[in-house]
C-alpha atoms as a PDB file:
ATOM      1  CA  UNK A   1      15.250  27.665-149.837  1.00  0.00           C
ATOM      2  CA  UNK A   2      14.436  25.877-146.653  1.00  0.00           C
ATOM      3  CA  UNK A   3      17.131  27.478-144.433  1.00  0.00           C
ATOM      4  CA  UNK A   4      15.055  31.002-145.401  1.00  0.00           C
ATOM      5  CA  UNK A   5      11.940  29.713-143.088  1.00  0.00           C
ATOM      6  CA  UNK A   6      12.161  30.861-139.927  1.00  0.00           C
ATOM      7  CA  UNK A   7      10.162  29.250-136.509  1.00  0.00           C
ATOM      8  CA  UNK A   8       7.312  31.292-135.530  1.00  0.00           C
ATOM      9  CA  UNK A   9       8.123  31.323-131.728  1.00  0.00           C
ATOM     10  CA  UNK A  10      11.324  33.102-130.811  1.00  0.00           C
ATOM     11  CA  UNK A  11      14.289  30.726-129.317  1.00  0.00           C
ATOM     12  CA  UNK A  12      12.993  31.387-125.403  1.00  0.00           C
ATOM     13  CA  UNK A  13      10.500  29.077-126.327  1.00  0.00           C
ATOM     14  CA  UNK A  14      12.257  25.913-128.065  1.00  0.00           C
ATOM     15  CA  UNK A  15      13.418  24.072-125.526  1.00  0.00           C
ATOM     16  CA  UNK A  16      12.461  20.462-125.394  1.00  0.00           C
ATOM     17  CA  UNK A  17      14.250  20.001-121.772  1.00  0.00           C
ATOM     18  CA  UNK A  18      11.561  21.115-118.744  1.00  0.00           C
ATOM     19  CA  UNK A  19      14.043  21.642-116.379  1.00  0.00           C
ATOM     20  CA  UNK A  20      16.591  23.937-118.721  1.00  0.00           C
ATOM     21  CA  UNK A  21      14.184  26.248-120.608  1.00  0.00           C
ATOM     22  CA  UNK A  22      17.249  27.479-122.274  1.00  0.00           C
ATOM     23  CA  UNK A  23      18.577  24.939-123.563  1.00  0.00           C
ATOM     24  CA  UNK A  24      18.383  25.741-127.273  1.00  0.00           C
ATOM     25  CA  UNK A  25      19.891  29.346-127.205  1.00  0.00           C
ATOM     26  CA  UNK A  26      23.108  26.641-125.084  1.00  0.00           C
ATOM     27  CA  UNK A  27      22.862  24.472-128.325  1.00  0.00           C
ATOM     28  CA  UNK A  28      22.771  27.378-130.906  1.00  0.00           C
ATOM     29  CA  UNK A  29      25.563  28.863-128.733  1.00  0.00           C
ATOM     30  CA  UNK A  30      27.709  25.603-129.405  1.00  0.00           C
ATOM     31  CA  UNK A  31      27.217  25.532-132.631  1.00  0.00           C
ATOM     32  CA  UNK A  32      29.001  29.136-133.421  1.00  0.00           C
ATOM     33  CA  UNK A  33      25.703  30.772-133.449  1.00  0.00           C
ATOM     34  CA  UNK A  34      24.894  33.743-130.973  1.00  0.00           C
ATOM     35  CA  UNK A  35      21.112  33.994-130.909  1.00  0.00           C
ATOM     36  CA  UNK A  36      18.939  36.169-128.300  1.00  0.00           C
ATOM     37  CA  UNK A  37      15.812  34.902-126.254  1.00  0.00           C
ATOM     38  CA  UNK A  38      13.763  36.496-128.503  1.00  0.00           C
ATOM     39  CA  UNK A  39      15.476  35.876-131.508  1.00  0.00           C
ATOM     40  CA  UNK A  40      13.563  34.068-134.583  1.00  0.00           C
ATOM     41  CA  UNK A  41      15.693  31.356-136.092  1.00  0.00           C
ATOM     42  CA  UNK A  42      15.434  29.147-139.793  1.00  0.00           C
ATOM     43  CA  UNK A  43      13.481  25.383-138.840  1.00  0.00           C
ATOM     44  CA  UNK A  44      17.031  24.256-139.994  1.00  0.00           C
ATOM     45  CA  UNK A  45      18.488  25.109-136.936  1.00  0.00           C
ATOM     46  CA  UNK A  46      15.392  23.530-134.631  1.00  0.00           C
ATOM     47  CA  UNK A  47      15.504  20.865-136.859  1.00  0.00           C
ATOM     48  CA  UNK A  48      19.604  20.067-136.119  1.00  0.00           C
ATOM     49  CA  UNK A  49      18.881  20.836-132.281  1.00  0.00           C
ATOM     50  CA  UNK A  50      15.641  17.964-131.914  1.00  0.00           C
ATOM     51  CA  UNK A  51      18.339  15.843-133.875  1.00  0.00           C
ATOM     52  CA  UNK A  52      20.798  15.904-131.591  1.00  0.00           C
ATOM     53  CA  UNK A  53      18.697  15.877-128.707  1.00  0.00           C
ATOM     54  CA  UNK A  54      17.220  12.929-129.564  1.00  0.00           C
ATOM     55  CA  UNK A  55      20.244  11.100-130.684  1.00  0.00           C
ATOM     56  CA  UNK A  56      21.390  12.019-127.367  1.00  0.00           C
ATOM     57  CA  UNK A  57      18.502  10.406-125.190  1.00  0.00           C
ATOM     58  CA  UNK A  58      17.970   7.702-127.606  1.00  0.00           C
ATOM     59  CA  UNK A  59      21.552   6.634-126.528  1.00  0.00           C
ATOM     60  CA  UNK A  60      21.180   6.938-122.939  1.00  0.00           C
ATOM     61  CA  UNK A  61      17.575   5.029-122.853  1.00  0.00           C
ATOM     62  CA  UNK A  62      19.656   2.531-124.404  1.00  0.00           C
ATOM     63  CA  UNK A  63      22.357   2.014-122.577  1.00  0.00           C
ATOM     64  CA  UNK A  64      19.893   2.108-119.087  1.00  0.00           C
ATOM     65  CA  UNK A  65      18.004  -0.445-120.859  1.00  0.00           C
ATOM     66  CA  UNK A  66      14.258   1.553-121.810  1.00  0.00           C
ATOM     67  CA  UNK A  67      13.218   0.021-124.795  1.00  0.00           C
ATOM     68  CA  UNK A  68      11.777   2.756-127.729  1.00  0.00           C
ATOM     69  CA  UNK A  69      10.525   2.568-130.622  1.00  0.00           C
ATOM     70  CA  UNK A  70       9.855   4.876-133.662  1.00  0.00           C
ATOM     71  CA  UNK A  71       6.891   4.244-135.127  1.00  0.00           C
ATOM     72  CA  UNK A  72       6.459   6.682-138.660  1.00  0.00           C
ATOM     73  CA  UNK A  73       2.407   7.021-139.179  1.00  0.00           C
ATOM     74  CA  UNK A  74      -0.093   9.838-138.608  1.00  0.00           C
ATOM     75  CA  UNK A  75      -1.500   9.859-135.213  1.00  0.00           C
ATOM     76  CA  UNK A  76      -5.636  10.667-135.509  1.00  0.00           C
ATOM     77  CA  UNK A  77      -5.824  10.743-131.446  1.00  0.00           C
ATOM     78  CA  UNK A  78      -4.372  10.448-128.484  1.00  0.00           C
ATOM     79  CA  UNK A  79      -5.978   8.673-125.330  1.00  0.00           C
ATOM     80  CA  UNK A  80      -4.583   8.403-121.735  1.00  0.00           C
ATOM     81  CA  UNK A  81      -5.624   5.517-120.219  1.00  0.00           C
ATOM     82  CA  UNK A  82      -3.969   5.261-117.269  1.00  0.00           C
ATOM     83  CA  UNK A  83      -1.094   7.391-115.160  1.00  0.00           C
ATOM     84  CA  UNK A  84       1.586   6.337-117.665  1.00  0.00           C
ATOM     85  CA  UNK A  85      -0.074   4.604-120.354  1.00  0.00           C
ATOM     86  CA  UNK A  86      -1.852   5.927-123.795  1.00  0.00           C
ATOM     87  CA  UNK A  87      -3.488   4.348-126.561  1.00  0.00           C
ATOM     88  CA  UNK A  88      -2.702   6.014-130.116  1.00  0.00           C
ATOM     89  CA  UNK A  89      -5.509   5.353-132.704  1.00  0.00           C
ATOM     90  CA  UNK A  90      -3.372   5.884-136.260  1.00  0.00           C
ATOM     91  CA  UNK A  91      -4.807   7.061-139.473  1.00  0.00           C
ATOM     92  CA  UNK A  92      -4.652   3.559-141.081  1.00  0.00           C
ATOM     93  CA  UNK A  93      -7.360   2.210-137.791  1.00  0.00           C
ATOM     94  CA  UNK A  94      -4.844   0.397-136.135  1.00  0.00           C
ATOM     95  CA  UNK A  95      -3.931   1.243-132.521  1.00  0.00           C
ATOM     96  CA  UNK A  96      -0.434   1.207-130.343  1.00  0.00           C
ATOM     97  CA  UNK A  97      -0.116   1.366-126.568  1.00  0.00           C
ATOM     98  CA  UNK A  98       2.647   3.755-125.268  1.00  0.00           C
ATOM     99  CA  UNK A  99       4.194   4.477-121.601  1.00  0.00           C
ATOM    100  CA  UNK A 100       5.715   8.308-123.164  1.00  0.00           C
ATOM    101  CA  UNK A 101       4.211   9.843-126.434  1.00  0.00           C
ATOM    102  CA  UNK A 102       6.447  12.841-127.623  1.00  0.00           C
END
């Protein structure tokens, strides 16, 4: 089953906050679950932490007024431009400008 495949980097490593490089093993924590630094979780669990997370800063960009947008297509490549700006070629030829590419 899917919550049998475990992440191929321990926990220490999942963070998607810079400045709180534990901020996964806090999430897991939350959730009931005690998990160690160099523990190797299922991709279910990663998968309900980047949910949240984004949910989370989705909201706030919202509510300060940054306008996102989720765009579902296969980038081919990735091009800074300028400090801030990128240009995403996708697999269908067409291209996007971005300020933040995640």
């Amino acid at each position: 089953s899917q919550d049998a495949l475990l992440c191929n980097t321990s926990v220490q490593t999942m963070s998607v906050l810079d400045d709180d490089m534990h901020d996964f093993q806090h999430y897991l924590r939350a959730q009931g679950i005690d998990a160690g630094e160099q523990a190797f979780v299922p991709r279910a669990w990663v998968s309900g932490y980047l949910k949240q997370r984004y949910a989370e800063y989705r909201d706030l960009a919202e509510a300060r007024g940054i306008e996102h947008r989720v765009v579902r297509a296969a980038v081919r490549h990735i091009k800074p431009v300028a400090h801030g700006e990128y240009r995403l070629e996708l697999e269908d030829g067409s291209q996007r400008s971005a300020s933040a590419v995640l």
